[in-house]
N, C-alpha and C. Protein backbone atom coordinates (compact mmCIF):
# COMPACT_ATOMS: atom_id res chain seq x y z
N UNK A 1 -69.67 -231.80 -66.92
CA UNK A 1 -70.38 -233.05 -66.66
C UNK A 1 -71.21 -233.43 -67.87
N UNK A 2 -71.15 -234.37 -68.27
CA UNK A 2 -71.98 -235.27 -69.08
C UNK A 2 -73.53 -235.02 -69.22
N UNK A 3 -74.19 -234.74 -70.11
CA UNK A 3 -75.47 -234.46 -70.27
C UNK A 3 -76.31 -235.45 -69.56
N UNK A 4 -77.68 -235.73 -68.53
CA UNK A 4 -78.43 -236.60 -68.09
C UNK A 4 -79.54 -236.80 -68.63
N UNK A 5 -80.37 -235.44 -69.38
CA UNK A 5 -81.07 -235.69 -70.34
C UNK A 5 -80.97 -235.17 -71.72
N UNK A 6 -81.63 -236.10 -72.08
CA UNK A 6 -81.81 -236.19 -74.05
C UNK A 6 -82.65 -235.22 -74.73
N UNK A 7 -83.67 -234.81 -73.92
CA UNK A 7 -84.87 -233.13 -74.41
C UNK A 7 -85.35 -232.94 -73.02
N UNK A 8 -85.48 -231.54 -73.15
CA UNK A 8 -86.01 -230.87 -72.53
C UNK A 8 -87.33 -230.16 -72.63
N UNK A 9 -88.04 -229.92 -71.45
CA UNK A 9 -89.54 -229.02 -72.35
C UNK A 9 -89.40 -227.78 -71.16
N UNK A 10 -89.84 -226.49 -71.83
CA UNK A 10 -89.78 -224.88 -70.84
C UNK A 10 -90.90 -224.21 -71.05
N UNK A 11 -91.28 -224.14 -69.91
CA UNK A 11 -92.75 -223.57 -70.51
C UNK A 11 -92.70 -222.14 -69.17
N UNK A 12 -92.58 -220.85 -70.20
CA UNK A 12 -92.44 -219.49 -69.91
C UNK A 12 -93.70 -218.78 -69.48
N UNK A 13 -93.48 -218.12 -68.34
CA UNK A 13 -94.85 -217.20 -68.60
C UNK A 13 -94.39 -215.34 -68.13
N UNK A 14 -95.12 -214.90 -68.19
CA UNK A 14 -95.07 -213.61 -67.54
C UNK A 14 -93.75 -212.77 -68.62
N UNK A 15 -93.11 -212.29 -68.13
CA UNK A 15 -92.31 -211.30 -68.91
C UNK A 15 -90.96 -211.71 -68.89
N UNK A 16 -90.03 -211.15 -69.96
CA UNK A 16 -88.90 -211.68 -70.55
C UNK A 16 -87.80 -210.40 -69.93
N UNK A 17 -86.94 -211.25 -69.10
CA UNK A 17 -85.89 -210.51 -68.22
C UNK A 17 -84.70 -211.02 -68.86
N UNK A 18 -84.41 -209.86 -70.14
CA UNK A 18 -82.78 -209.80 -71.01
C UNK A 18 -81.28 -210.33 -70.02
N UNK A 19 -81.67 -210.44 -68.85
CA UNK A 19 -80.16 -210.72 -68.32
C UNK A 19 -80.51 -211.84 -67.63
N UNK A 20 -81.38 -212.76 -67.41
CA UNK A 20 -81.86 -214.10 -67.06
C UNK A 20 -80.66 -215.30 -67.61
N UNK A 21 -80.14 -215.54 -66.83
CA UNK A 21 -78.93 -217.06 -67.10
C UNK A 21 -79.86 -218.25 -67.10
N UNK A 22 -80.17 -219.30 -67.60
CA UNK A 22 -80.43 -220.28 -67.61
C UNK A 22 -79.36 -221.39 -67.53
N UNK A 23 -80.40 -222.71 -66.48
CA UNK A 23 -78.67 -223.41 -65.73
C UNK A 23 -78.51 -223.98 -66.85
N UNK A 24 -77.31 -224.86 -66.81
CA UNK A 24 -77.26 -225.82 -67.37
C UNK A 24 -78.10 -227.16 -68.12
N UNK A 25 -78.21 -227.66 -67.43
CA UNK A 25 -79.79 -228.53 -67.46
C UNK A 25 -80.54 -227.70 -68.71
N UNK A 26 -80.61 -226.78 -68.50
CA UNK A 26 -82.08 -225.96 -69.17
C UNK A 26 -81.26 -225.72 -71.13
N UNK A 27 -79.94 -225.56 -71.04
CA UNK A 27 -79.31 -224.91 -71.89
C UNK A 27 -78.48 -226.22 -72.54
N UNK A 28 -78.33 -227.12 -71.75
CA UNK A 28 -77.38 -228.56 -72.30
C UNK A 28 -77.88 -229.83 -73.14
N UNK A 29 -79.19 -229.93 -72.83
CA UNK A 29 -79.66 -230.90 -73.34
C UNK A 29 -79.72 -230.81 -75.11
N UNK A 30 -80.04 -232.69 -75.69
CA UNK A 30 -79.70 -232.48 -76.46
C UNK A 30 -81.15 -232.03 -77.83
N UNK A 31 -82.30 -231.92 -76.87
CA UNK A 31 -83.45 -231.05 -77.93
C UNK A 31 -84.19 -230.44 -77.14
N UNK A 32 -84.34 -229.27 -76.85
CA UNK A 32 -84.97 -228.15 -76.36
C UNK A 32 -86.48 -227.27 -76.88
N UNK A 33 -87.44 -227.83 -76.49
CA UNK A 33 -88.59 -227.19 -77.06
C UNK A 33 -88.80 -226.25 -76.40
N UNK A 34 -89.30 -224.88 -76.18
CA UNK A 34 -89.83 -223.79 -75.42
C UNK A 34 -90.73 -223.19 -75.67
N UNK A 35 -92.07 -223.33 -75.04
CA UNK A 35 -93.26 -222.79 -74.99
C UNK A 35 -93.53 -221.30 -74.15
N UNK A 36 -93.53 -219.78 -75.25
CA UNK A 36 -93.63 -218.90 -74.34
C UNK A 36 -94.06 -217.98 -75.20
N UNK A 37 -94.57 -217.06 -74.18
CA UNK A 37 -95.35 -215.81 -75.06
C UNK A 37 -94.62 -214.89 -75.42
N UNK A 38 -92.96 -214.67 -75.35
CA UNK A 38 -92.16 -213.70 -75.81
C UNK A 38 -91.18 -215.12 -76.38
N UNK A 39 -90.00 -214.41 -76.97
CA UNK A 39 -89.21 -214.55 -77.86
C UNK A 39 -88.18 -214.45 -76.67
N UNK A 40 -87.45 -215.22 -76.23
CA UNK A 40 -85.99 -215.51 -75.45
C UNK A 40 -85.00 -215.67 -75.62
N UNK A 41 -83.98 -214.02 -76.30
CA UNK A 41 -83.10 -214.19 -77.17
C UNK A 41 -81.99 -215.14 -76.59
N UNK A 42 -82.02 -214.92 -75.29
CA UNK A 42 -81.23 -215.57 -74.42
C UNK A 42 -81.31 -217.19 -74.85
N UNK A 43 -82.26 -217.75 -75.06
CA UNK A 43 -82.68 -218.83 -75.11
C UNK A 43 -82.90 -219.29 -76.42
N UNK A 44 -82.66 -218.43 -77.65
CA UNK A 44 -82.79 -218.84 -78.98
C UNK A 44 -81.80 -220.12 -79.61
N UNK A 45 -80.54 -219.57 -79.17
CA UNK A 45 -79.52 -220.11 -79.46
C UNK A 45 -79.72 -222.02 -79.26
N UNK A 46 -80.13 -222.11 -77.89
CA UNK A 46 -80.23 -223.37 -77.40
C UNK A 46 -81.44 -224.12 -77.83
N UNK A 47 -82.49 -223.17 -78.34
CA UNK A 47 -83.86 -224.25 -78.65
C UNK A 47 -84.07 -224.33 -79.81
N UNK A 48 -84.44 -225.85 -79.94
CA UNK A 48 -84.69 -226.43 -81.42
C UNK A 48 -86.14 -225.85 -81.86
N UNK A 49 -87.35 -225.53 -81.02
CA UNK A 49 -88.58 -225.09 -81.22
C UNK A 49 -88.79 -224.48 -80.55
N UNK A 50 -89.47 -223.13 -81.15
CA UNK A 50 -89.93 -221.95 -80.24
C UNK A 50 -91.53 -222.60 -80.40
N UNK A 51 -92.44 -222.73 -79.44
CA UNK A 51 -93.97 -222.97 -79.69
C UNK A 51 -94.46 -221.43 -78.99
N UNK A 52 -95.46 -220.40 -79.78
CA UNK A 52 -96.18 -219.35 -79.05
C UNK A 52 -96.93 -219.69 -78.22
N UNK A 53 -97.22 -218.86 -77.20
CA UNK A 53 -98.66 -218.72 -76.56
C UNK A 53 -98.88 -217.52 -76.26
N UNK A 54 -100.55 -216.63 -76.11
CA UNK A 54 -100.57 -215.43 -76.00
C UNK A 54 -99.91 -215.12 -74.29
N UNK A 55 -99.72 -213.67 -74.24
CA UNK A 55 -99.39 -213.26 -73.11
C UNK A 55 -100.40 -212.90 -72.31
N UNK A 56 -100.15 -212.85 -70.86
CA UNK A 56 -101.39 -212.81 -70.11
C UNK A 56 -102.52 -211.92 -70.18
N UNK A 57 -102.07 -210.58 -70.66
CA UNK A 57 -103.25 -209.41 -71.58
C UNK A 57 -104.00 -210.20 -72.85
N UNK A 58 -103.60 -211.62 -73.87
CA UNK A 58 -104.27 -211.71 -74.41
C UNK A 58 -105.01 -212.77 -74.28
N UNK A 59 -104.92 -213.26 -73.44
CA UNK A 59 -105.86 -214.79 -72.93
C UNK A 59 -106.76 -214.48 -71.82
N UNK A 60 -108.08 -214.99 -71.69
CA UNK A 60 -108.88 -215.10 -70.78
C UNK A 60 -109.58 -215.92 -69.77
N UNK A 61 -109.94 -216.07 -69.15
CA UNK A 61 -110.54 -217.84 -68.39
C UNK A 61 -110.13 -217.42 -66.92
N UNK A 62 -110.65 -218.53 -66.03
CA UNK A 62 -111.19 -219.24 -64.55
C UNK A 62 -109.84 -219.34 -64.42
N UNK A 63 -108.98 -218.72 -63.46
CA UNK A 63 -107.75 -219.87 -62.79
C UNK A 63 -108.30 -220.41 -61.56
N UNK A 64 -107.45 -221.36 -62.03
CA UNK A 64 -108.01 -223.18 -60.62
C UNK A 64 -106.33 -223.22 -59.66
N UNK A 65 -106.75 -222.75 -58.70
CA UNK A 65 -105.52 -223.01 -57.51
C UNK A 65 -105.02 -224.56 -57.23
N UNK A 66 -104.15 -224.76 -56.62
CA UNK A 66 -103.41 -226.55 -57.08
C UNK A 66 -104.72 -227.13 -56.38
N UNK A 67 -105.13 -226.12 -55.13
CA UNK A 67 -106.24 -227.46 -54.49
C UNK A 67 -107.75 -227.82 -55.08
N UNK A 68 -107.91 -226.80 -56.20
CA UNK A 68 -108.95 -227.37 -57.21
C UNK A 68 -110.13 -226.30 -56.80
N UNK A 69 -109.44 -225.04 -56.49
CA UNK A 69 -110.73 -224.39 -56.09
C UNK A 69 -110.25 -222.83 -57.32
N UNK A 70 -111.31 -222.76 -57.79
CA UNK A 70 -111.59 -221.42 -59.03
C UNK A 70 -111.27 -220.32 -58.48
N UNK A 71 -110.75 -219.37 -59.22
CA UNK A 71 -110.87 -217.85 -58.54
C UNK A 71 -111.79 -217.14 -59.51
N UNK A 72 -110.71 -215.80 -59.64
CA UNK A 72 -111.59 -214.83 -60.88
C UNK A 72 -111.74 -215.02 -62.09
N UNK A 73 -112.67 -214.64 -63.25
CA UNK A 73 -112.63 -214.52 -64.42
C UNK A 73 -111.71 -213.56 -64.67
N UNK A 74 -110.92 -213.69 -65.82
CA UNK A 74 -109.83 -213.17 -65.75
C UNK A 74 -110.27 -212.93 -67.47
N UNK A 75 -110.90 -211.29 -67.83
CA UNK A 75 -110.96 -210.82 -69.39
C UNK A 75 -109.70 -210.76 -70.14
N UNK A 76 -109.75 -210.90 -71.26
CA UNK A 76 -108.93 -210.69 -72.22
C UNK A 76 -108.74 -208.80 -72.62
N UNK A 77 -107.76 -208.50 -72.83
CA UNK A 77 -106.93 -206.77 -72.94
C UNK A 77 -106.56 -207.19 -74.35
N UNK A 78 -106.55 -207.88 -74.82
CA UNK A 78 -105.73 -207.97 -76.33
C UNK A 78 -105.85 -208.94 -76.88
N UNK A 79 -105.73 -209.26 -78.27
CA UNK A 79 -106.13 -210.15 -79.05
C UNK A 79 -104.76 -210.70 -79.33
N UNK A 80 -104.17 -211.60 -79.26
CA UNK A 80 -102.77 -212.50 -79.85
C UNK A 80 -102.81 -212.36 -81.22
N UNK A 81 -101.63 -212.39 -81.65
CA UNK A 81 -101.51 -212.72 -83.55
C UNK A 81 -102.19 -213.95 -83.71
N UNK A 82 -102.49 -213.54 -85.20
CA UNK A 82 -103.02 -214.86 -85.40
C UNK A 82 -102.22 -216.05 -85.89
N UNK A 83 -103.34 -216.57 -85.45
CA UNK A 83 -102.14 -218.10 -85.59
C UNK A 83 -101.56 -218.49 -84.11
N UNK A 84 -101.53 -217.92 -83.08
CA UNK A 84 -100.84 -217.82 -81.99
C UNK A 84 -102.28 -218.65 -81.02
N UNK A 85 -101.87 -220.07 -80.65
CA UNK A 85 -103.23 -220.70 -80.11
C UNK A 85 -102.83 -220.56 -78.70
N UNK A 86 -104.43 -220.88 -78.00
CA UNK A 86 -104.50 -220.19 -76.54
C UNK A 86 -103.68 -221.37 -75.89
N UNK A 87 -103.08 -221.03 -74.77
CA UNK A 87 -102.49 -221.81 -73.67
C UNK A 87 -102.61 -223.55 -73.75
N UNK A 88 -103.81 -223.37 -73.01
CA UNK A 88 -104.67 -224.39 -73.19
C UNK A 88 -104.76 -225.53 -74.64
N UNK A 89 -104.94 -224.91 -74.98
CA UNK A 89 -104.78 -225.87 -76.69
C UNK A 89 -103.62 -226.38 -76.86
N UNK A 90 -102.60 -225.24 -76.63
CA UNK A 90 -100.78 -225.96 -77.18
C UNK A 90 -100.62 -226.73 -76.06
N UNK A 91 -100.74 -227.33 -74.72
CA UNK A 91 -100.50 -227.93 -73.92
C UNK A 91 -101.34 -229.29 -73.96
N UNK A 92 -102.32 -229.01 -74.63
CA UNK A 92 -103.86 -230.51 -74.34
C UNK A 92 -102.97 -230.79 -76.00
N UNK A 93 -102.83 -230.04 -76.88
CA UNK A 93 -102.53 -231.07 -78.18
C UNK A 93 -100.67 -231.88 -77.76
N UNK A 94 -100.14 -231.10 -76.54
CA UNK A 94 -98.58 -231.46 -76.55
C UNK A 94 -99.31 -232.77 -76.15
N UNK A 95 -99.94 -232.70 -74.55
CA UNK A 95 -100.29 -233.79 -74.08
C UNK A 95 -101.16 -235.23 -74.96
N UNK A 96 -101.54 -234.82 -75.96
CA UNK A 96 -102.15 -235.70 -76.72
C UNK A 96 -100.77 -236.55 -77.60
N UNK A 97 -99.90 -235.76 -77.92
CA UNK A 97 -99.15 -236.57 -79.05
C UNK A 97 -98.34 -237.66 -77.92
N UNK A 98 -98.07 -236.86 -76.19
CA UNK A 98 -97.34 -237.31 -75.72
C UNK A 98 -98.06 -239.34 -74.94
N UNK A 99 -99.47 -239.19 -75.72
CA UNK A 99 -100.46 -239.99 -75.11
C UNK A 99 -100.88 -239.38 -73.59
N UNK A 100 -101.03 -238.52 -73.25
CA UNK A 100 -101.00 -238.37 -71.65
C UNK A 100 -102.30 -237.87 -71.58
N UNK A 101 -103.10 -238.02 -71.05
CA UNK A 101 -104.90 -238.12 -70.85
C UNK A 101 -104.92 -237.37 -69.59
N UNK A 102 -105.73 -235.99 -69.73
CA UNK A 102 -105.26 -234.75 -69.14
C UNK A 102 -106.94 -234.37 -68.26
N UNK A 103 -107.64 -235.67 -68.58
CA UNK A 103 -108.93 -235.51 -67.79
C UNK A 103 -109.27 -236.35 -66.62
């Protein structure tokens, strides 16, 4: 079947499972950005941009449940490479180029 979209965006979290198929959709389109804290050899082939983010040992902060209520502070176990910006930042600067006003 005929491709329906033109780019795609993947945004990874948690840990990288070597025998993971990705559908179609995810693997067909024709520009593929992927935002994740491991390297997806599976997924190299198909994406035009790998963007980092640290993994959940190296980031810290408040998670907010969908209905807007806080849980735990959640410390940082590890420091990310450098150069490797927090979550938060690579998503508020995506949303900025994309014009999308995230407040």
């Amino acid at each position: 079947s005929a491709n329906t979209f033109k780019g795609g965006l993947l945004l990874l979290s948690g840990e990288e499972d070597p025998s993971h198929v990705y559908p179609d959709p995810v693997t067909a389109v024709d520009y593929l950005a992927v935002i994740s804290p491991f390297f997806p050899d599976t997924l190299a082939k198909h994406a035009d941009i790998m963007i980092p983010i640290p993994t959940w040992m190296e980031e810290e902060g408040t998670y907010c449940s969908l209905d807007g209520r806080e849980s735990v502070f959640k410390q940082r176990v590890l420091f990310p490479p450098e150069g490797v910006r927090d979550t938060h930042s690579v998503l508020s600067a995506l949303a900025k180029k994309a014009d999308v006003n995230l407040t």
